[in-house]
Protein backbone atom coordinates (compact mmCIF):
# COMPACT_ATOMS: atom_id res chain seq x y z
CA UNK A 1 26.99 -21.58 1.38
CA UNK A 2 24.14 -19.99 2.99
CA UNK A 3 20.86 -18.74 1.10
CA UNK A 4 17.34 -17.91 1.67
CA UNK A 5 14.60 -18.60 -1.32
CA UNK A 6 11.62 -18.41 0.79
CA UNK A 7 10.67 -17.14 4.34
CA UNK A 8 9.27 -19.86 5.09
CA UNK A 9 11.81 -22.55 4.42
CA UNK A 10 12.86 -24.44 7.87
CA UNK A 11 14.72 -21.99 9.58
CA UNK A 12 18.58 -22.95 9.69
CA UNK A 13 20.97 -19.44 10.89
CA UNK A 14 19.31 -16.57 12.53
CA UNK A 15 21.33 -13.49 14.07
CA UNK A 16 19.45 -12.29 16.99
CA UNK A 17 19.96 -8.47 18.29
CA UNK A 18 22.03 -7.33 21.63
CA UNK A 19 20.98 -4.56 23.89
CA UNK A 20 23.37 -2.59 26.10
CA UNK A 21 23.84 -4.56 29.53
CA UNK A 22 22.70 -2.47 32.50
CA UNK A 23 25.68 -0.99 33.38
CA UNK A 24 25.72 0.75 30.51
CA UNK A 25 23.39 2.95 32.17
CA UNK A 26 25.42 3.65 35.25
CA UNK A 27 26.68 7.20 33.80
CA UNK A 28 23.04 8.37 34.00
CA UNK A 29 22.87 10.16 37.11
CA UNK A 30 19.35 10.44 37.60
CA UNK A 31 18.22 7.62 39.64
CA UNK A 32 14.29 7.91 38.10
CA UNK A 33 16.02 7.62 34.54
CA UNK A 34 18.63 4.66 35.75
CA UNK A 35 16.23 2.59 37.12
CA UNK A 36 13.95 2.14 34.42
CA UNK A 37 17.10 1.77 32.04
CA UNK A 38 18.63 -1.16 34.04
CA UNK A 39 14.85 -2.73 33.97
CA UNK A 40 14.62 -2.15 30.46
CA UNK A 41 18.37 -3.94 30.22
CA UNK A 42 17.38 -6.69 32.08
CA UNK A 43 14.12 -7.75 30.97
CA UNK A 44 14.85 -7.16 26.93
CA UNK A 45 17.94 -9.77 27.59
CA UNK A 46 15.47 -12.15 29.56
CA UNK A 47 13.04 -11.90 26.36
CA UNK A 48 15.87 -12.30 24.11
CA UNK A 49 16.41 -15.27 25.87
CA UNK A 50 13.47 -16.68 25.93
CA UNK A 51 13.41 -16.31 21.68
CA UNK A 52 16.81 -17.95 21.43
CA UNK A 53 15.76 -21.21 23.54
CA UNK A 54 12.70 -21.56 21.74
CA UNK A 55 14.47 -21.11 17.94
CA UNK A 56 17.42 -23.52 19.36
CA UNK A 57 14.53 -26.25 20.41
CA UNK A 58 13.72 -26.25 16.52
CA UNK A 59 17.79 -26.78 15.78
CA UNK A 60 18.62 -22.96 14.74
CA UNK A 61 22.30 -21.81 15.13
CA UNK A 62 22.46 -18.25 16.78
CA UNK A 63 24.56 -15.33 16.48
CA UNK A 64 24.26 -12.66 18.13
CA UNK A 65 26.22 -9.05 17.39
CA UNK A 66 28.71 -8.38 19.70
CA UNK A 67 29.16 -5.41 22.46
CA UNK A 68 32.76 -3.70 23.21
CA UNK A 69 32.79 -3.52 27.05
CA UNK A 70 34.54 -0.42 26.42
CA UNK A 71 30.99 1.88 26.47
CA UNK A 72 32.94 4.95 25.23
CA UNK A 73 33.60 3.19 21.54
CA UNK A 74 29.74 4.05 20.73
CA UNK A 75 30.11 7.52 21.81
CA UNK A 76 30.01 9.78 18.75
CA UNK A 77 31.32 13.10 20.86
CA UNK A 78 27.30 14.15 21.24
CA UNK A 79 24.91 10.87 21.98
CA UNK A 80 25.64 6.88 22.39
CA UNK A 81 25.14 4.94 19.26
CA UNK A 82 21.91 3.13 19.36
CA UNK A 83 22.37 -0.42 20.26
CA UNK A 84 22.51 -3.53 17.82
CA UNK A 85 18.55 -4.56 18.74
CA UNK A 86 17.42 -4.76 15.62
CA UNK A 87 20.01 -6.61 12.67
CA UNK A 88 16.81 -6.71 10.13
CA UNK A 89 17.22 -3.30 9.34
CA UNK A 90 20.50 -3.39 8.11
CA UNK A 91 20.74 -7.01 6.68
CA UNK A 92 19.32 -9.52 3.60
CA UNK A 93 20.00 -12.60 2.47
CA UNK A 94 18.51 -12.57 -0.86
CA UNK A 95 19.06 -15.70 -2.46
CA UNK A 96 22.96 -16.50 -1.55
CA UNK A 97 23.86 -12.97 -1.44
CA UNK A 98 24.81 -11.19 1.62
CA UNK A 99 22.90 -7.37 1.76
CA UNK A 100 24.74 -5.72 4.72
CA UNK A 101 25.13 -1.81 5.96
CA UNK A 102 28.13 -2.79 7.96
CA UNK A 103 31.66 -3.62 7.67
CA UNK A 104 33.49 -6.88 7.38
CA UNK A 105 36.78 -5.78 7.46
CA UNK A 106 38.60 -6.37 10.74
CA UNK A 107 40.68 -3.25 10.37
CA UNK A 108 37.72 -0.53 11.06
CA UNK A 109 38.20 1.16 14.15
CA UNK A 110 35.57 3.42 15.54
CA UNK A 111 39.09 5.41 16.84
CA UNK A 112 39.44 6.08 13.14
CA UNK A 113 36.02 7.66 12.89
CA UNK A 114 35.76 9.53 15.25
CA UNK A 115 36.75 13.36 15.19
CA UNK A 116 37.18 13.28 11.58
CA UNK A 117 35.62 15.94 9.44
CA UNK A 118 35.48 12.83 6.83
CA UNK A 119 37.64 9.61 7.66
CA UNK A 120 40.47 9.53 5.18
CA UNK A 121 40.72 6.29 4.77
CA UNK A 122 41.59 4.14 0.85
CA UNK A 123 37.89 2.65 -0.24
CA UNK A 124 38.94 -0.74 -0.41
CA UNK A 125 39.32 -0.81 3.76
CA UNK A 126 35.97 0.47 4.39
CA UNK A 127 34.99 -2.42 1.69
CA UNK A 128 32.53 -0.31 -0.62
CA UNK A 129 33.21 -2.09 -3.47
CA UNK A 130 29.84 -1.69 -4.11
CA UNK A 131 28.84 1.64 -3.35
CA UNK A 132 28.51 3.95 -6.23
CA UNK A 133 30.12 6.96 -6.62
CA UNK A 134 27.42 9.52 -6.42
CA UNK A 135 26.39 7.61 -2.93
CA UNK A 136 30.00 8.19 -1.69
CA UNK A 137 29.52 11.84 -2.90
CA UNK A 138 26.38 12.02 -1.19
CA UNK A 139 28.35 10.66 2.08
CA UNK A 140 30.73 13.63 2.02
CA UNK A 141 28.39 15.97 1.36
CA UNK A 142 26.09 15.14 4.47
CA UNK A 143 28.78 13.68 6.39
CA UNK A 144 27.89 13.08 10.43
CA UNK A 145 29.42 10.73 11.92
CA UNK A 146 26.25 8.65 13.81
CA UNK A 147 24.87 8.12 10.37
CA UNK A 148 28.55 7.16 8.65
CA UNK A 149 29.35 4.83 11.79
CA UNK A 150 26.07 3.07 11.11
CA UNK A 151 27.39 2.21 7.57
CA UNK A 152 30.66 0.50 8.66
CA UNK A 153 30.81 0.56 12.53
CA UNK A 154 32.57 -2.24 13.97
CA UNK A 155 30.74 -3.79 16.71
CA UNK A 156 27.23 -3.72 15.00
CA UNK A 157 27.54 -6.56 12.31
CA UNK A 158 30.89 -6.87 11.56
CA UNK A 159 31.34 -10.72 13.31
CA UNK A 160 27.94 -11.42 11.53
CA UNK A 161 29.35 -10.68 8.04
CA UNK A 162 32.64 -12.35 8.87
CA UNK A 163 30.51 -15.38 9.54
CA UNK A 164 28.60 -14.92 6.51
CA UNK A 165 32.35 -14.89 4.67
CA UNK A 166 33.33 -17.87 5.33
CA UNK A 167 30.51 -19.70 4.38
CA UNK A 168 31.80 -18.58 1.31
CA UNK A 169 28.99 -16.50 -0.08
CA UNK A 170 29.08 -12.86 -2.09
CA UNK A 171 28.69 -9.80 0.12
CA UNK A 172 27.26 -6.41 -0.89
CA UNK A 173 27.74 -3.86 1.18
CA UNK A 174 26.22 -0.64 1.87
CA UNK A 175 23.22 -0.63 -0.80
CA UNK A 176 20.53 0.20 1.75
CA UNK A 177 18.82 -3.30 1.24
CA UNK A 178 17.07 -4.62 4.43
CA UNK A 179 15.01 -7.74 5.18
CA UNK A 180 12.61 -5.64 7.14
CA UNK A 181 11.23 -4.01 3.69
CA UNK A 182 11.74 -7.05 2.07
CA UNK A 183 9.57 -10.14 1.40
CA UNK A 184 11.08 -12.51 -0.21
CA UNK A 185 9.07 -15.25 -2.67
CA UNK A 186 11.20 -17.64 -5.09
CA UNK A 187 11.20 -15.51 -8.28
CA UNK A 188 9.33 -12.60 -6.73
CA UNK A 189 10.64 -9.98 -4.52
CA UNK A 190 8.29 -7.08 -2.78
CA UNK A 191 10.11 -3.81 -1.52
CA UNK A 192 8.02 -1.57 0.81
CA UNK A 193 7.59 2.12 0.72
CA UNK A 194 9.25 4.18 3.20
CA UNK A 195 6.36 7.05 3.28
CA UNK A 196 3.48 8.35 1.20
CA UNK A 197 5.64 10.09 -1.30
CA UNK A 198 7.98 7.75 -2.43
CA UNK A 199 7.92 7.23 -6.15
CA UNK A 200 6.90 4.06 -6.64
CA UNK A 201 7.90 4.09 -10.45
CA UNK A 202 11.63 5.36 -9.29
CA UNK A 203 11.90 1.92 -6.72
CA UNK A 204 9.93 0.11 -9.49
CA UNK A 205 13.51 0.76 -11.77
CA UNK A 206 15.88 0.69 -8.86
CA UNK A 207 15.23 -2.75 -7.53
CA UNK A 208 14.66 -4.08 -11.59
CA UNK A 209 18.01 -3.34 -11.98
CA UNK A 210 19.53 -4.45 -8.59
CA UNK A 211 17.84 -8.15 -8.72
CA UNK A 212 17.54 -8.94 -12.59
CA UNK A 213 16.52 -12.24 -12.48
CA UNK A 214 13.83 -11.39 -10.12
CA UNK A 215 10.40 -10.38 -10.74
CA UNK A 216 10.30 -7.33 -8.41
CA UNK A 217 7.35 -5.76 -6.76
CA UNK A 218 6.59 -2.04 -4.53
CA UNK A 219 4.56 -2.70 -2.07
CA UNK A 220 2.93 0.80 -0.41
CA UNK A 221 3.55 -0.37 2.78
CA UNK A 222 4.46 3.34 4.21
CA UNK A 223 6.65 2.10 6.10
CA UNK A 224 8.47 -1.51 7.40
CA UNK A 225 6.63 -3.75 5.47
CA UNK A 226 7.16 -6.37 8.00
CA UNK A 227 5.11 -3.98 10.26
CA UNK A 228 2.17 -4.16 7.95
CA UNK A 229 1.95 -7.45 6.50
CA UNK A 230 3.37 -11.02 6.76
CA UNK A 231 2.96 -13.75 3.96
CA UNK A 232 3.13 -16.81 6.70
CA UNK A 233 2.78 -19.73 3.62
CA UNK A 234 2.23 -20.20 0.67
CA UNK A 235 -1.95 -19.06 -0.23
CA UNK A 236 -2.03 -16.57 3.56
CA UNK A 237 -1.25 -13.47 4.45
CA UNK A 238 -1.74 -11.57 7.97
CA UNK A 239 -2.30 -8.09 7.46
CA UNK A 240 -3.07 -4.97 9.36
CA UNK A 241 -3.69 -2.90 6.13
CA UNK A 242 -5.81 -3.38 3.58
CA UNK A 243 -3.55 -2.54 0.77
CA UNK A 244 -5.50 -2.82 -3.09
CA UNK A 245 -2.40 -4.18 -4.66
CA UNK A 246 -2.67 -7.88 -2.86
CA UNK A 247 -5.22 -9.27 -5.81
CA UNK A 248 -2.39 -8.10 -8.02
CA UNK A 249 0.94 -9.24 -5.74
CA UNK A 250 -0.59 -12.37 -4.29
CA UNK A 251 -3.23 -13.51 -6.79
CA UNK A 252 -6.26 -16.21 -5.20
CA UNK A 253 -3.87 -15.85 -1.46
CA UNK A 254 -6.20 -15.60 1.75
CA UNK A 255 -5.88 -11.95 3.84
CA UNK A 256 -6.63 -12.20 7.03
CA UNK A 257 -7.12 -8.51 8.22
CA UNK A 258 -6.72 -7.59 11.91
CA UNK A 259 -9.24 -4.89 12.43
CA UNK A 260 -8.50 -2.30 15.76
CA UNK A 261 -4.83 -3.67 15.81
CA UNK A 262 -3.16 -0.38 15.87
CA UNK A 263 -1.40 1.61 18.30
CA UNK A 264 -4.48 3.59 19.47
CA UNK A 265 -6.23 0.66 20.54
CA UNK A 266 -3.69 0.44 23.72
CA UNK A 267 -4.95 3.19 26.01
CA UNK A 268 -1.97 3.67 28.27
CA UNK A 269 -0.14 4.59 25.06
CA UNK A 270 -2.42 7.58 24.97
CA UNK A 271 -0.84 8.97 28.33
CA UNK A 272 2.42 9.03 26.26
CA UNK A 273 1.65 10.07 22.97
CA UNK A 274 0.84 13.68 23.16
CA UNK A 275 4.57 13.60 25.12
CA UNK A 276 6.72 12.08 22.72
CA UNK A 277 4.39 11.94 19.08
CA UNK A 278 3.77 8.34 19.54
CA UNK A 279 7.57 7.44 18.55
CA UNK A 280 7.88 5.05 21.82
CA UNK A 281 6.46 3.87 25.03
CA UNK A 282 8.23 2.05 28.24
CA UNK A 283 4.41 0.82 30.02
CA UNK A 284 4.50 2.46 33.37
CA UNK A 285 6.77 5.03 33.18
CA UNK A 286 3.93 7.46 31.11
CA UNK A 287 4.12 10.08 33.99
CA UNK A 288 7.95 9.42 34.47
CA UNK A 289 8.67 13.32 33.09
CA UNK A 290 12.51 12.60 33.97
CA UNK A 291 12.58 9.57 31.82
CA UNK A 292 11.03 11.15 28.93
CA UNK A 293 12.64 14.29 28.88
CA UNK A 294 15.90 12.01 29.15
CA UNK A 295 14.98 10.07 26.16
CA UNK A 296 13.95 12.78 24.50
CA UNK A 297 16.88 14.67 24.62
CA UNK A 298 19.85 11.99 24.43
CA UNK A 299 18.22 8.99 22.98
CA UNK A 300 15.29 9.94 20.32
CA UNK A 301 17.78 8.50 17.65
CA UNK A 302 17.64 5.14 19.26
CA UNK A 303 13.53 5.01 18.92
CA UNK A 304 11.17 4.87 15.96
CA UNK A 305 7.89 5.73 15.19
CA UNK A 306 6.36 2.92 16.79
CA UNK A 307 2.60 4.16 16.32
CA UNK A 308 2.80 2.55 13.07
CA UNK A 309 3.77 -0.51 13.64
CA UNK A 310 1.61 -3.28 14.67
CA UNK A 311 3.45 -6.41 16.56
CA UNK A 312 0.70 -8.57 15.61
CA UNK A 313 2.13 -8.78 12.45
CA UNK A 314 5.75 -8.67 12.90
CA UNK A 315 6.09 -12.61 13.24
CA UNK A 316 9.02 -14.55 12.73
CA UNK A 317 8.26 -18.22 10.46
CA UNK A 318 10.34 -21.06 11.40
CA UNK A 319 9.08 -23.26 9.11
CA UNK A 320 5.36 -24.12 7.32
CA UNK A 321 4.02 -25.51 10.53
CA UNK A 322 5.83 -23.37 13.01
CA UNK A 323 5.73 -19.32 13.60
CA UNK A 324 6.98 -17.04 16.70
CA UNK A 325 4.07 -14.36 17.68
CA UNK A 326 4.27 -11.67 19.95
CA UNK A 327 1.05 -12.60 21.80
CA UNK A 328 -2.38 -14.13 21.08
CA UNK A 329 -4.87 -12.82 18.40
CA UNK A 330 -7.86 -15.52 17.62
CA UNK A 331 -7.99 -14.34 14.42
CA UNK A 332 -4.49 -14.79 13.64
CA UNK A 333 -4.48 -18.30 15.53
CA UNK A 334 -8.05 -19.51 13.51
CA UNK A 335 -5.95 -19.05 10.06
CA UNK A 336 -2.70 -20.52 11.73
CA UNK A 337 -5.24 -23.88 12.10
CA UNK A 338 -7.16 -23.38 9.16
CA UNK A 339 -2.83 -24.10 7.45
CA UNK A 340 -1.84 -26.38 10.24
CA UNK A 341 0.03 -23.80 11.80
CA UNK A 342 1.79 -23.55 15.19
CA UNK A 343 1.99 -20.30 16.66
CA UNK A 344 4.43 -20.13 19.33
CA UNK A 345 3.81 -17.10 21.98
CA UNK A 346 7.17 -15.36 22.88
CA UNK A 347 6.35 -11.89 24.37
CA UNK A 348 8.95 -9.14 23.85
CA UNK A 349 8.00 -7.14 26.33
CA UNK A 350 9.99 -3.66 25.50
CA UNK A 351 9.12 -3.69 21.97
CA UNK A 352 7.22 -0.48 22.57
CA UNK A 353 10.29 1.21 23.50
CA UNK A 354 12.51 -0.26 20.86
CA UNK A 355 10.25 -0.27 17.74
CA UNK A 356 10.80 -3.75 16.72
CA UNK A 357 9.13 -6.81 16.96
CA UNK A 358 10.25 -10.35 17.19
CA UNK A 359 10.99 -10.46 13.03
CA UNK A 360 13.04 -7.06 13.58
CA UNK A 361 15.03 -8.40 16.40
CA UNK A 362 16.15 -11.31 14.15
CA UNK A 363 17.58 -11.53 10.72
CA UNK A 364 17.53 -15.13 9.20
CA UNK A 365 21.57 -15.93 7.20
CA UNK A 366 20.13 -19.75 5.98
CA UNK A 367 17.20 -21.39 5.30
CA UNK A 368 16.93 -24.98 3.61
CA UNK A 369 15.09 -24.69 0.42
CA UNK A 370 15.67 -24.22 -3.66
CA UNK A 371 13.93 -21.18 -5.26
CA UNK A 372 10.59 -21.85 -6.45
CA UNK A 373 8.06 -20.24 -8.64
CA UNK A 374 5.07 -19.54 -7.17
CA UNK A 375 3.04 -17.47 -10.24
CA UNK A 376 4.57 -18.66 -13.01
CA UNK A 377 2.40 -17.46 -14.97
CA UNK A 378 3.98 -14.18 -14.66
CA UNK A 379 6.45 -12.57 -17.53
C-alpha cells in the first residue's frame, strides 16, 4: 500500500504530467499560431524528459496520464480540454489515502458527457461515494461541462487512480483536496488560501473535520502554496513571502527569503503583461499578436495566473539530501549546503506558459517513511 507521511521521505512513485503531442495543433490554421504550438509540444516533452531520467537515476517508478489519440474526445463542443500538465492540482496522497478529482471507474466515457444538459448517469458509476449532497446540488445547479469533465474525465487520471487501486489503498474522490495547497508534516497538515478573502476560520473547520487525527493548519498563502513556500527538511523553509504565521506553523525552522524573485523582475514578461494581465508568457513570442489573440480567445482556460507564482520555489524533494530546482539561486543553493543538500537543476522551460513548476508537473503516490511528530508539543 502506498502512503506519504512526509515530503521529504525518499521519493518512491511519482505521476508526471502529459502535454498534447504536436499534432494536436495541426487544426490551427494559422501558421504564426502552429508553429509556436508544435515548439511548445516539443520542447515541454523534451523537459519532461529530462525530469523523468533524472527521478528514475534515484530509482522512482513513473506514471504518466495517458492521451486518447482521438483529439476530438477533449473537445467540449466550444474549446479543447486543457491538457493533463499538471496532476498536483487534482491529486493527494495524504497518509495512505488517495485525494483524487478524477474517475477510476473504467466505464466513464467522455461520449456520455458530452451534449448532456446534466449526464444521467446512477452515482455509484461516476464513483462519488464521497461527494456530499449539497456539492452534487451545487454540480447541477452550475452545470458546464469543461468544469464537470474535469471532475471525472477519463483520460486525465483515471489509469493513475486505477494504479493507486490496486495497491490496495482507500480512494476519495472529488473533495477538492490537492497536493499543490497542501504541505504535508507527520501529524501536521497546512492548507493554503486560494485569495485574500477566504475565511480562514471556515477552512480552519473544514479541514478539522476532513483529517481528524491531524493537527491542521491555514496557511495565507493567496494562492498555490507550493508557489509561495517549500519546507525542503526538517528546521528550512524557502520562501518568497514573508508570511507572520511561520514563528507560529514552523516554530525555531530557518526562512530563507528570496528577495526580487517575482514575476516583475523578468523584463521580457513586461512586453506581455499589459496583453494578457500577466496570466502567461511563451519567451519570444511577446509581439506574436496572432498567438496571443489565439490563446486568448480559445485557450485562456488552459493558463493561470502565473504572475504569482515564483518557480524558485516550486521544487520537487527527492529525499533529505536530494531536491529538483528549476534553475540556480545562490541563496537557495547556500541553505541547500548549509543541510547537506543537493540541488539538482532541471529547467522546464515553458513553465511560463503553463503555470506550473517542476512540483506542479509531478504528484508523488509513495514515499518510504512512518508518520512522525515533529512539534509534539502541540495539543
Amino acid at each position: 500500500m502506498y502512503s506519504i507521511h512526509q515530503h521529504w521521505d525518499p521519493l518512491k512513485v511519482c505521476a508526471v504530467g502529459q502535454s498534447y503531442p504536436p499534432e494536436f495543433y495541426d487544426y490551427i490554421s494559422n501558421k504564426n499560431v502552429r508553429k509556436v504550438f508544435y515548439k511548445i509540444a516539443e520542447e515541454t516533452e523534451e523537459d519532461y524528459q529530462e525530469l523523468i531520467k533524472k527521478l528514475r537515476s534515484f530509482g522512482v517508478e513513473i506514471i504518466r496520464p495517458q492521451i486518447d489519440s482521438n483529439f476530438d474526445n477533449y473537445f467540449d463542443g466550444t474549446k479543447f480540454m486543457q491538457p493533463p500538465m499538471s496532476p498536483r492540482d487534482h491529486t493527494a496522497m495524504i497518509g495512505n489515502i488517495w485525494f483524487s478529482d478524477g474517475s477510476a471507474d473504467p466505464k466513464i466515457t467522455w461520449e456520455k458527457l458530452k451534449g448532456s444538459d446534466w449526464p444521467d448517469l446512477p452515482t455509484n458509476e461516476l464513483e462519488f461515494n464521497n461527494l456530499p449532497k449539497f456539492v452534487l446540488d451545487e454540480l447541477k445547479n452550475n452545470f458546464n461541462r469543461s468544469s464537470y469533465a474535469k471532475l471525472v474525465n477519463p483520460f486525465y487520471l483515471q489509469n493513475i487512480n486505477e494504479h493507486v487501486k490496486r495497491q490496495g489503498n482507500q480512494i476519495k474522490l472529488g473533495t477538492n483536496i490537492n497536493a499543490a495547497m497542501t504541505t504535508r508534516i507527520g501529524k501536521d497538515l497546512y492548507f493554503g488560501t486560494e485569495t485574500k478573502h477566504d475565511e480562514v476560520e471556515l477552512l480552519q473547520k473544514k479541514y478539522s473535520a476532513l483529517f481528524p487525527d491531524y493537527r491542521c493548519h491555514i496557511v495565507e498563502s493567496e494562492g498555490h502554496s507550493d508557489g509561495a513556500f517549500c519546507p525542503v527538511v526538517p528546521g528550512l523553509i524557502i520562501s518568497l513571502k514573508d508570511m507572520p504565521t511561520y514563528e507560529k506553523t514552523f516554530p525555531n525552522w530557518e526562512v530563507v527569503y528570496l528577495p526580487n524573485q517575482s514575476w516583475e523582475s523578468v523584463s521580457p514578461f513586461l512586453k506581455i503583461k499589459e496583453k494578457n494581465k500577466g496570466k502567461w508568457w511563451v519567451p519570444g513570442e511577446e509581439l506574436n499578436d496572432d498567438f496571443t489573440n489565439f490563446v486568448e480567445t480559445w485557450m485562456n482556460h488552459w493558463v493561470g495566473y502565473v504572475e504569482e507564482t515564483v518557480f524558485d520555489v516550486n521544487m520537487l524533494v527527492i529525499d533529505e539530501q536530494n531536491v529538483i530546482c528549476n534553475n540556480y539561486n545562490k541563496l537557495v543553493f547556500d541553505a541547500f549546503d548549509r543541510y547537506g543538500i543537493t540541488g539538482h537543476v532541471i529547467n522546464f522551460r515553458h513553465r511560463y506558459f503553463w503555470d506550473g513548476g517542476l512540483h506542479c508537473i509531478t504528484s508523488d503516490l509513495h514515499r518510504e517513511g512512518v508518520q512522525k511528530d515533529f512539534f509534539p508539543g502541540r495539543s
